[in-house]
Protein backbone atom coordinates (compact mmCIF):
# COMPACT_ATOMS: atom_id res chain seq x y z
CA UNK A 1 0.00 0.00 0.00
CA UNK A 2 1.10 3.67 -0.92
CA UNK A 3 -0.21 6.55 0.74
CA UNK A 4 0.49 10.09 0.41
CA UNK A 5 0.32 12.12 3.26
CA UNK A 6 -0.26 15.88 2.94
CA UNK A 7 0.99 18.72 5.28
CA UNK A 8 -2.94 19.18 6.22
CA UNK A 9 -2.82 19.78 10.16
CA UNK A 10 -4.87 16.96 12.14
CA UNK A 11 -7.00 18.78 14.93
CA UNK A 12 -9.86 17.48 17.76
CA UNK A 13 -10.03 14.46 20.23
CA UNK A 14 -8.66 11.12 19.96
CA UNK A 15 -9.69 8.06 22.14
CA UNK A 16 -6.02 6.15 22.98
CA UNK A 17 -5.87 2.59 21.84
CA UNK A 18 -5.91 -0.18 23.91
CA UNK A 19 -2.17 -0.84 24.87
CA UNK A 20 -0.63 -3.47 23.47
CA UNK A 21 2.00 -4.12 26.03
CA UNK A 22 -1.14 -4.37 28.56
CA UNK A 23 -3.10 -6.80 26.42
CA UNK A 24 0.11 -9.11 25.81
CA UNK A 25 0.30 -9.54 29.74
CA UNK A 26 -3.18 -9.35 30.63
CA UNK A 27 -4.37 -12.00 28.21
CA UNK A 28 -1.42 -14.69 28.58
CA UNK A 29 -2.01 -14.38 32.78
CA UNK A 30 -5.72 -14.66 32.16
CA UNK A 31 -5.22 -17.86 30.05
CA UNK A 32 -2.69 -18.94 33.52
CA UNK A 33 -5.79 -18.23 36.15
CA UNK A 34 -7.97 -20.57 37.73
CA UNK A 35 -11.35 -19.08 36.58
CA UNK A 36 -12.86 -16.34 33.57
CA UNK A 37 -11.29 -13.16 32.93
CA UNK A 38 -13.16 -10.49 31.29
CA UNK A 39 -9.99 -8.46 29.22
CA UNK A 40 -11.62 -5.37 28.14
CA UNK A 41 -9.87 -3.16 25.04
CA UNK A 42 -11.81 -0.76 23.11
CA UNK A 43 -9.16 -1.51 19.98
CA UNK A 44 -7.15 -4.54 18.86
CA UNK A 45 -4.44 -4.92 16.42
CA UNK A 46 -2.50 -7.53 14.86
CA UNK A 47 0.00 -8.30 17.92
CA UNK A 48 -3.02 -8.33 20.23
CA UNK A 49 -4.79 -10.77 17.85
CA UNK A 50 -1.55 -13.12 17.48
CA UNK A 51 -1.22 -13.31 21.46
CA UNK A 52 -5.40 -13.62 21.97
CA UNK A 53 -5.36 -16.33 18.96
CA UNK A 54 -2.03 -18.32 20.73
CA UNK A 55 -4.11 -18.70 24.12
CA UNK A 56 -5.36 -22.13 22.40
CA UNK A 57 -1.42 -23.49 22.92
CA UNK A 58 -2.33 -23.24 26.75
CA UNK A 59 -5.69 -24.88 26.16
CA UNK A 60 -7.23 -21.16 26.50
CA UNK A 61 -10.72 -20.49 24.77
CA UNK A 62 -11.56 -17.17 23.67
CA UNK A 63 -14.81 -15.61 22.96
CA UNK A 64 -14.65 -12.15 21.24
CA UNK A 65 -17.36 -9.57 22.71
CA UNK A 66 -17.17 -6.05 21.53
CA UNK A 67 -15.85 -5.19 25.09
CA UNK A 68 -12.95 -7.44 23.98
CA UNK A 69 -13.05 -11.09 25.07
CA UNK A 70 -13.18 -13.62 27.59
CA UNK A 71 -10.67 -15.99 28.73
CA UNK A 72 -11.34 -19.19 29.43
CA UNK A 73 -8.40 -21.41 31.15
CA UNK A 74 -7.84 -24.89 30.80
CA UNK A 75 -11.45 -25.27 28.55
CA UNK A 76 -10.37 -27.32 25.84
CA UNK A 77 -6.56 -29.62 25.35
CA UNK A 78 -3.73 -27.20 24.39
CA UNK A 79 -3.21 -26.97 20.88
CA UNK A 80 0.24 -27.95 20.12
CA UNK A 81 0.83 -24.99 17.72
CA UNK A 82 1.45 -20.90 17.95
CA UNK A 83 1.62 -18.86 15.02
CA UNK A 84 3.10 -15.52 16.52
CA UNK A 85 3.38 -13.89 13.45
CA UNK A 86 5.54 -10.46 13.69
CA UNK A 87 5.12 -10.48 17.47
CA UNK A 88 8.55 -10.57 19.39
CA UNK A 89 6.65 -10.17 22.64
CA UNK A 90 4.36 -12.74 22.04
CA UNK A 91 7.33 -15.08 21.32
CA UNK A 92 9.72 -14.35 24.40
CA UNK A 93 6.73 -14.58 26.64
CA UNK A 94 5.85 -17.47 25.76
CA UNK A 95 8.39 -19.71 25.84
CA UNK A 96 9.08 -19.79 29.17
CA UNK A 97 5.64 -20.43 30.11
CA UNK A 98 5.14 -23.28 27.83
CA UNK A 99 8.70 -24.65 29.16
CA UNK A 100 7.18 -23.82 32.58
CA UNK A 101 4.08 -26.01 31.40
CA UNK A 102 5.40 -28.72 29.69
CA UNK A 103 3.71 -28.11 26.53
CA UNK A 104 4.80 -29.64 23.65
CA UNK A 105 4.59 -27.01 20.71
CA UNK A 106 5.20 -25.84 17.48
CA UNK A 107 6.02 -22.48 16.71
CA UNK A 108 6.55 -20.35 13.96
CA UNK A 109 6.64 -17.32 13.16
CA UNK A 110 6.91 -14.70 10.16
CA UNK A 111 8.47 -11.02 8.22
CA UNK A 112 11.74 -10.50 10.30
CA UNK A 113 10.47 -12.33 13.45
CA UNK A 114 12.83 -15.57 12.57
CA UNK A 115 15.97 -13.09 12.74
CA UNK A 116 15.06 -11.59 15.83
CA UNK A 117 16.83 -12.54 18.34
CA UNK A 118 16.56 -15.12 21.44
CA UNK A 119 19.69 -15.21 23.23
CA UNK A 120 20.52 -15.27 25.62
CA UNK A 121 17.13 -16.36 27.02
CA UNK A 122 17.09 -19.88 25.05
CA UNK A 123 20.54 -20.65 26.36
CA UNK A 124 19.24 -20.19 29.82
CA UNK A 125 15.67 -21.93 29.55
CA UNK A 126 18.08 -24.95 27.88
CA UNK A 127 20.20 -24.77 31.00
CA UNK A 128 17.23 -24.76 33.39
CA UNK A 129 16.03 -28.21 31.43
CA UNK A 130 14.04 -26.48 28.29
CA UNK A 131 14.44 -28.47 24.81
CA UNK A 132 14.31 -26.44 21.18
CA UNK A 133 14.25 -28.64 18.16
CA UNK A 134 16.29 -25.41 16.31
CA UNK A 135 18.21 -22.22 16.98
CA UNK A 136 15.80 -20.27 15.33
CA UNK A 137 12.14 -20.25 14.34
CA UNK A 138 10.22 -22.51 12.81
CA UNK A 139 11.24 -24.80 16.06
CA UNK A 140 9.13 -27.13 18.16
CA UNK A 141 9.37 -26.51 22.65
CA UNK A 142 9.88 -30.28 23.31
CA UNK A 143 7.85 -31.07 26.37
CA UNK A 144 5.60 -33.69 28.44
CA UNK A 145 2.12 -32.58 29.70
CA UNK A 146 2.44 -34.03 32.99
CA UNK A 147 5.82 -32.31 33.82
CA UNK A 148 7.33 -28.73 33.87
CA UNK A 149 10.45 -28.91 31.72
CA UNK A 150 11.98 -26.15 33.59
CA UNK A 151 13.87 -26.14 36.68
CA UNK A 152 13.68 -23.49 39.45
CA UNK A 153 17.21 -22.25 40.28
CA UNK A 154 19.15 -18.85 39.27
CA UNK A 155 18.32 -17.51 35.65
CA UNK A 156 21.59 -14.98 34.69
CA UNK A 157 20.65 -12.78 31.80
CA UNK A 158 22.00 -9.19 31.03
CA UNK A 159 19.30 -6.51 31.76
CA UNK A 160 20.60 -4.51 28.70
CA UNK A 161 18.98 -7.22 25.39
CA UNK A 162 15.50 -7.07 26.14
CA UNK A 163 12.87 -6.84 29.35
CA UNK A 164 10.97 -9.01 27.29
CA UNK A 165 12.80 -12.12 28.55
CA UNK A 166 12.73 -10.87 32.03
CA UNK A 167 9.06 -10.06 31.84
CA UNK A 168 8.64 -13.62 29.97
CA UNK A 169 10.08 -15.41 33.10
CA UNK A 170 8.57 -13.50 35.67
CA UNK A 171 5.35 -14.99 33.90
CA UNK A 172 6.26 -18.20 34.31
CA UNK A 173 8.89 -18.61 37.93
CA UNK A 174 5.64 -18.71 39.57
CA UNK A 175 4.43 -22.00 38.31
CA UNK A 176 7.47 -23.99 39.73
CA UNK A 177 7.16 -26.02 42.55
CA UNK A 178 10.55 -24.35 43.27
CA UNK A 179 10.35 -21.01 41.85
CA UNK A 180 13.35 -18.91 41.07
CA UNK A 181 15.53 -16.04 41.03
CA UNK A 182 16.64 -13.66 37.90
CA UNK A 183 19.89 -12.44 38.12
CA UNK A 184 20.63 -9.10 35.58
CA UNK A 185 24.38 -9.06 35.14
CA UNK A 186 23.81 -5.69 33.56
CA UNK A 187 21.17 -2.57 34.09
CA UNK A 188 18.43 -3.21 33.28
CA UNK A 189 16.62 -1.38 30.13
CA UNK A 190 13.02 -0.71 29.36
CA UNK A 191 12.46 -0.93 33.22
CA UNK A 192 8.86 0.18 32.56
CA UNK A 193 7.53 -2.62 31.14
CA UNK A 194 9.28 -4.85 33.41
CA UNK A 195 7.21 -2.75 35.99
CA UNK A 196 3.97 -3.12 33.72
CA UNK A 197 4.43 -7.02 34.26
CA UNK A 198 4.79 -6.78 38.34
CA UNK A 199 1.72 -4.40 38.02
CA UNK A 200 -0.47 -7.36 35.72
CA UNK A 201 0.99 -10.04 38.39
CA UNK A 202 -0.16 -8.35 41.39
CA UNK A 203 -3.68 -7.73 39.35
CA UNK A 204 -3.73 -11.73 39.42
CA UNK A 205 -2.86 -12.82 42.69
CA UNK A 206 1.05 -13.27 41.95
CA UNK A 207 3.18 -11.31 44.12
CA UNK A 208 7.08 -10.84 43.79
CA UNK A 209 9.70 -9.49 45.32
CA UNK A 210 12.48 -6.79 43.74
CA UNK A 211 15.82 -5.66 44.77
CA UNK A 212 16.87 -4.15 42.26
CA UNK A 213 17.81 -5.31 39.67
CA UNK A 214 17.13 -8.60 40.98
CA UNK A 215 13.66 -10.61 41.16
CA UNK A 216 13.18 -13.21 44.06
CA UNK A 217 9.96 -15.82 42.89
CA UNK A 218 8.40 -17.88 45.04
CA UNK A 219 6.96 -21.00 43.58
CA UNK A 220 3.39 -23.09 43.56
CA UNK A 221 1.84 -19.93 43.24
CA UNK A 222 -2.10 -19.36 41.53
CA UNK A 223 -2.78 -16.96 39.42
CA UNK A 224 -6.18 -15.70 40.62
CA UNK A 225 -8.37 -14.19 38.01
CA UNK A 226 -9.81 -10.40 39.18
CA UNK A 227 -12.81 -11.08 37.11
CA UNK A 228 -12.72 -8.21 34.93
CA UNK A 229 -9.49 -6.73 33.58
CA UNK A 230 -9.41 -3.21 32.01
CA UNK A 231 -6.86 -2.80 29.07
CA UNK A 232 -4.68 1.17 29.75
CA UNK A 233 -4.35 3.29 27.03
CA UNK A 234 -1.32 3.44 25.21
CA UNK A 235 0.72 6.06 25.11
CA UNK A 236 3.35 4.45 22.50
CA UNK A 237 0.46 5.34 19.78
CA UNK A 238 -0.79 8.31 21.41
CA UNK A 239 2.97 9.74 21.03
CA UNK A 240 2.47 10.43 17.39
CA UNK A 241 -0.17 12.69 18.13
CA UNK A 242 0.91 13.97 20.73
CA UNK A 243 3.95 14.89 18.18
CA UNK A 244 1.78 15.89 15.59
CA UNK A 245 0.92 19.34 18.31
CA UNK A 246 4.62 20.52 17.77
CA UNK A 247 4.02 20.87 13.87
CA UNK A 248 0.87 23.00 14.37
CA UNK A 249 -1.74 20.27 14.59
CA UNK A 250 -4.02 20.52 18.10
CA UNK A 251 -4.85 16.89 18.91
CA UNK A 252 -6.25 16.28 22.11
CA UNK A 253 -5.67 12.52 23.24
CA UNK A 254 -7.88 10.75 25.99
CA UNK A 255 -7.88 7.81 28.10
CA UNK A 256 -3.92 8.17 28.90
CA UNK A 257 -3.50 7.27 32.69
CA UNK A 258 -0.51 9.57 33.99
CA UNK A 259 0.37 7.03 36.35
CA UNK A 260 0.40 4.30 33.79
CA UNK A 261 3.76 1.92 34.02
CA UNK A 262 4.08 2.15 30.56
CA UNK A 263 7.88 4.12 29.65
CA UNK A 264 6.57 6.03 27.32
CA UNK A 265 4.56 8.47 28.86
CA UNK A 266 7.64 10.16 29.33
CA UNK A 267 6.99 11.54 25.77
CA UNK A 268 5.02 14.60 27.71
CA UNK A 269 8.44 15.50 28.95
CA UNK A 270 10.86 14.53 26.03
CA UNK A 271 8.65 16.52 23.61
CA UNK A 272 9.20 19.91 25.27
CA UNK A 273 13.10 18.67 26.24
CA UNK A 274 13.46 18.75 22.34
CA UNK A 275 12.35 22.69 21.65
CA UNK A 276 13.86 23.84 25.05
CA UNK A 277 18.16 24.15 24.46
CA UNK A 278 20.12 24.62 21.03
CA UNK A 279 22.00 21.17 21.88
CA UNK A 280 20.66 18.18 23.31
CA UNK A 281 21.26 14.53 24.16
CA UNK A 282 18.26 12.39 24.78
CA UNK A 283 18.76 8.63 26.03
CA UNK A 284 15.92 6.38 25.00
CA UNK A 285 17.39 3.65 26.83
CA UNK A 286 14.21 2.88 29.05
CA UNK A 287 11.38 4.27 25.89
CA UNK A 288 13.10 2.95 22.60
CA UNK A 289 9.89 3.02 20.84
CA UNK A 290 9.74 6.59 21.02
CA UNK A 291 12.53 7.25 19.45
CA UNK A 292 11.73 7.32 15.22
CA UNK A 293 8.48 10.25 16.19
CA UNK A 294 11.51 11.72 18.08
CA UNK A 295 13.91 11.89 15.65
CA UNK A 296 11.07 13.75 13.47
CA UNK A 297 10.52 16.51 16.23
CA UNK A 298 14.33 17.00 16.47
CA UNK A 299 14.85 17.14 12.55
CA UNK A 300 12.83 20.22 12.24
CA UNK A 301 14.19 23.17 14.13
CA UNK A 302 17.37 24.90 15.95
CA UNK A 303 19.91 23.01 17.19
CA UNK A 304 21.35 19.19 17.47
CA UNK A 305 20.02 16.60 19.47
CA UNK A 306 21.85 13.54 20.05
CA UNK A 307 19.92 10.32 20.76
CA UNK A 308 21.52 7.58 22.80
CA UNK A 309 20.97 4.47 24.35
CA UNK A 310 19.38 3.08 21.33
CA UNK A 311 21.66 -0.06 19.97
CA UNK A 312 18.03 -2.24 20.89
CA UNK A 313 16.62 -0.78 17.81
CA UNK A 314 18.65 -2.41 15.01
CA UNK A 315 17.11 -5.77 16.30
CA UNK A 316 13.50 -4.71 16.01
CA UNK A 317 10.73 -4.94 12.89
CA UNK A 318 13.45 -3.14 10.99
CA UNK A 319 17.00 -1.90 11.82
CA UNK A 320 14.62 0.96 13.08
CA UNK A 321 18.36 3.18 13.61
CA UNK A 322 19.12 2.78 9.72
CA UNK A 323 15.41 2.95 8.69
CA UNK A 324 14.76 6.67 10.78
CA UNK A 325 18.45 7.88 9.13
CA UNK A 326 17.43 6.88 6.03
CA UNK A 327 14.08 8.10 5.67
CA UNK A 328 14.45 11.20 6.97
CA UNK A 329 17.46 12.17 4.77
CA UNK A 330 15.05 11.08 2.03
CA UNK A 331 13.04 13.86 3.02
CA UNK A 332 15.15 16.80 3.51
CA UNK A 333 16.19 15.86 7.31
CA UNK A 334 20.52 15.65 8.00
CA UNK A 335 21.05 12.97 10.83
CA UNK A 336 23.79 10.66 11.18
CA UNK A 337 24.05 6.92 12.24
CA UNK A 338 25.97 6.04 15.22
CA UNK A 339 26.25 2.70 16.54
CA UNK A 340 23.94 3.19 19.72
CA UNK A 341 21.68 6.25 18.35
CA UNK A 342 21.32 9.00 15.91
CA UNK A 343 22.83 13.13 15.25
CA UNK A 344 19.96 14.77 13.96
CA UNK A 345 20.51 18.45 13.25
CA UNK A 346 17.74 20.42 12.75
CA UNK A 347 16.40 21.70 9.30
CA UNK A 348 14.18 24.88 8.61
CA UNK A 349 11.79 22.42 7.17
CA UNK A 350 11.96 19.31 5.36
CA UNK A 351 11.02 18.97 1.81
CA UNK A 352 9.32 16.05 1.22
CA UNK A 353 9.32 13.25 -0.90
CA UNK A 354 8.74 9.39 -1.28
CA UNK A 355 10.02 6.77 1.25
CA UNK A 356 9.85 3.22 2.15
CA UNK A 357 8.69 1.92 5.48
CA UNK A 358 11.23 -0.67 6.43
CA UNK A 359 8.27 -2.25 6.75
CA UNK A 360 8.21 -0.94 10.30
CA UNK A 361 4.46 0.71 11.64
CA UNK A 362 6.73 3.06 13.77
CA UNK A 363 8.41 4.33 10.31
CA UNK A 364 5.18 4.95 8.96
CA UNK A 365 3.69 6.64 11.62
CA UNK A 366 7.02 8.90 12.40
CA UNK A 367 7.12 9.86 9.07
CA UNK A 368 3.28 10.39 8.37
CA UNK A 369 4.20 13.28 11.08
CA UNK A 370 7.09 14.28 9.25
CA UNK A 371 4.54 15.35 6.41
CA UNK A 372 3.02 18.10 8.68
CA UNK A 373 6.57 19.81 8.67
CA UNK A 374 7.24 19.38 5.05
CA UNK A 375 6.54 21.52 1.63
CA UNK A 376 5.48 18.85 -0.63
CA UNK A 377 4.45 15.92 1.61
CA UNK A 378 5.51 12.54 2.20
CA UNK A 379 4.59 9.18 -0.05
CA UNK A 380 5.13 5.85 1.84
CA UNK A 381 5.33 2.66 0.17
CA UNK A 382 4.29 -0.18 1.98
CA UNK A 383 2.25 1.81 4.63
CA UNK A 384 0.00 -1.32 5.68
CA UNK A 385 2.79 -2.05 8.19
CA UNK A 386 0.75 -0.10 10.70
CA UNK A 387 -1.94 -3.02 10.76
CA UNK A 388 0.85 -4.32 13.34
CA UNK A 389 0.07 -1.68 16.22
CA UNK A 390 -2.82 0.80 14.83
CA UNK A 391 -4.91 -0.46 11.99
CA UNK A 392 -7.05 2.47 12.28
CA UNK A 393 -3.96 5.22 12.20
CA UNK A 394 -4.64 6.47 9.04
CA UNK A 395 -8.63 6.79 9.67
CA UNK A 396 -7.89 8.23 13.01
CA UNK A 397 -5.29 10.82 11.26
CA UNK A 398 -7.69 11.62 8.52
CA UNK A 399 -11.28 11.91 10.57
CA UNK A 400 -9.15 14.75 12.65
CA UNK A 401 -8.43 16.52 9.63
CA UNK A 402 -5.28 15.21 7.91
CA UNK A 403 -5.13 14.48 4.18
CA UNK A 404 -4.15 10.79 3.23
CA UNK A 405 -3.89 9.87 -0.26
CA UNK A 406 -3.79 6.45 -1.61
């Protein structure tokens, strides 16, 4: 799909999605309880559908409502397949709880998923007793029904890869007779969501203990369904809004919790950070996703901002660092790779022109934003990539006003 997005400002009131990061938790610890679970989310999208669809490898059912769905644990026998399609969080959180389980399954997965990668937290499921056919996807989690395959003990991993593992293990510690302990060798990133995860756990009966960087679990412990589980808005969408504002649109976005535990509500502070000094340097260490709509504020204006902390983002749906350089400088923006972030100095105003996603709904969204500060306007080829995230972006951006061309 090829879209051409005009500088036409977007303006009005915009419900937030339903979090993703929320529903991934929310709906795998409602498939772990011991009764129904009520998951409401006004919006879905095409990671929330590969995690709600993957519930049946647990022997979930789901029934769709328009509030969302209901969970049903342990209502039918566990598939013995999971499709998790471009979902890197569905993956890593679900491999230790199917270890945890003893479910035998196939998994697969598609686009740059296979690439992405899993170490170190294969290496350490395989040294806690965990079997993999394969290195990499396709590969089948060997297991027997009546068994965990995965020892309690001391799980090592650096904090600095991905809080997906930690989150992933967290998930699962619990269901050992002997629990466990995860050890970060290194700081831990993305903190947020790691907090997001204690915060879903707690919602469910599970309870564990922090130091740190450090996570103590005690084991033979239930999840405990609350019934009814509301989904948070999500602010990771809401940011390209939000960024929309500092190119003359006046988008008002609702349902965002400011307490939420998701990282990057920090955006109402980075956003202002990026117009207040001629040089600054911005880590996105513990909010990567925020960093393409970033890079689009900071290419239009005074000054140089430096974004660090960032080396995550070459393993993501695209190398997201290459794909932000390179479509901006497509564009009329001058930014410079580094190994761990980008040098964007700030342009008058871009001029436009035709790019290609990467494939990556965070490219297409950053740079849909990047039309409102251009002469000409933007053309993106293979703009369907939002389906991953927001399905409804380009509706959303057009019913407030903006002008998308197809």
């Amino acid at each position: 799909m090829r879209v051409h997005i005009s500088p036409a400002k977007p303006s009005g009131t915009l419900a937030a999605l339903a979090s993703k990061s929320d529903a991934h938790r929310a709906l795998l610890a409602a498939a772990l309880a011991e009764a129904p679970t009520e998951i409401v989310f006004n919006t879905t999208s095409a990671d929330i559908e590969v995690t709600a669809s993957g519930l049946s490898a647990f022997g979930a059912k789901v029934e769709r409502s328009a509030a969302g769905a209901t969970i049903f644990p342990r209502a039918m026998p566990p598939s013995g397949f999971l499709d998790c399609g471009e979902s890197g969080s569905t993956l890593r959180f679900v491999l230790p709880l199917l270890t945890a389980l003893g479910l035998p399954t196939e998994i697969v997965g598609r686009g740059r998923l296979p690439e992405r990668p899993l170490s170190p937290l294969r290496e350490v499921l395989i040294e806690h007793g965990a079997e993999f056919s394969a290195e990499k996807l396709p590969f089948t989690l060997r297991g027997n029904s009546l068994r965990s395959n995965l020892r309690g003990g001391e799980f090592r991993l650096p904090g600095d890869v991905s809080s997906q593992y930690v989150t992933g293990l967290l998930m699962a510690l619990p269901l050992l007779a002997a629990g466990g302990r995860i050890t970060l060798t290194t700081p831990l990133e993305s903190r947020g969501y790691v907090e997001m995860t204690l915060s879903v756990l707690r919602r469910f009966g599970v309870e564990i203990t922090a130091d740190g960087d450090n996570f103590s679990v005690r084991g033979g412990m239930k999840y405990v369904s609350p019934r009814r589980y509301v989904v948070e808005g999500d602010w990771s969408n809401a940011a390209f809004f939000l960024a929309a504002n500092c190119f003359g649109a006046a988008v008002d976005v609702e349902n965002l919790r400011a307490d939420a535990a998701q990282p990057d509500r920090v955006v109402t502070e980075l956003l202002p950070a990026l117009r207040a000094a001629e040089n600054r340097v911005i880590s996105v260490a513990q909010c990567p996703d925020l960093a393409p709509v970033l890079s689009v504020v900071a290419a239009v204006g005074a000054g140089e901002t430096r974004l660090t902390g960032a080396a995550r983002l070459r393993l993501k749906e695209s190398d997201r660092l290459r794909a932000i350089a390179a479509t901006l400088r497509a564009v009329g923006g001058d930014i410079t790779e580094m190994a761990d972030g980008l040098i964007i100095r700030g342009v008058k105003k871009l001029r436009g022109g035709e790019i290609d996603s990467f494939n990556d709904h965070r490219i297409v969204m950053a740079m849909t934003v990047a039309a409102l500060a251009s002469e000409n306007g933007i053309t993106i080829s293979r703009a369907e990539a939002v389906q991953k995230s927001y399905p409804q972006f380009f509706a959303d951006w057009e019913r407030l006003g903006g002008r998308v061309e197809s």
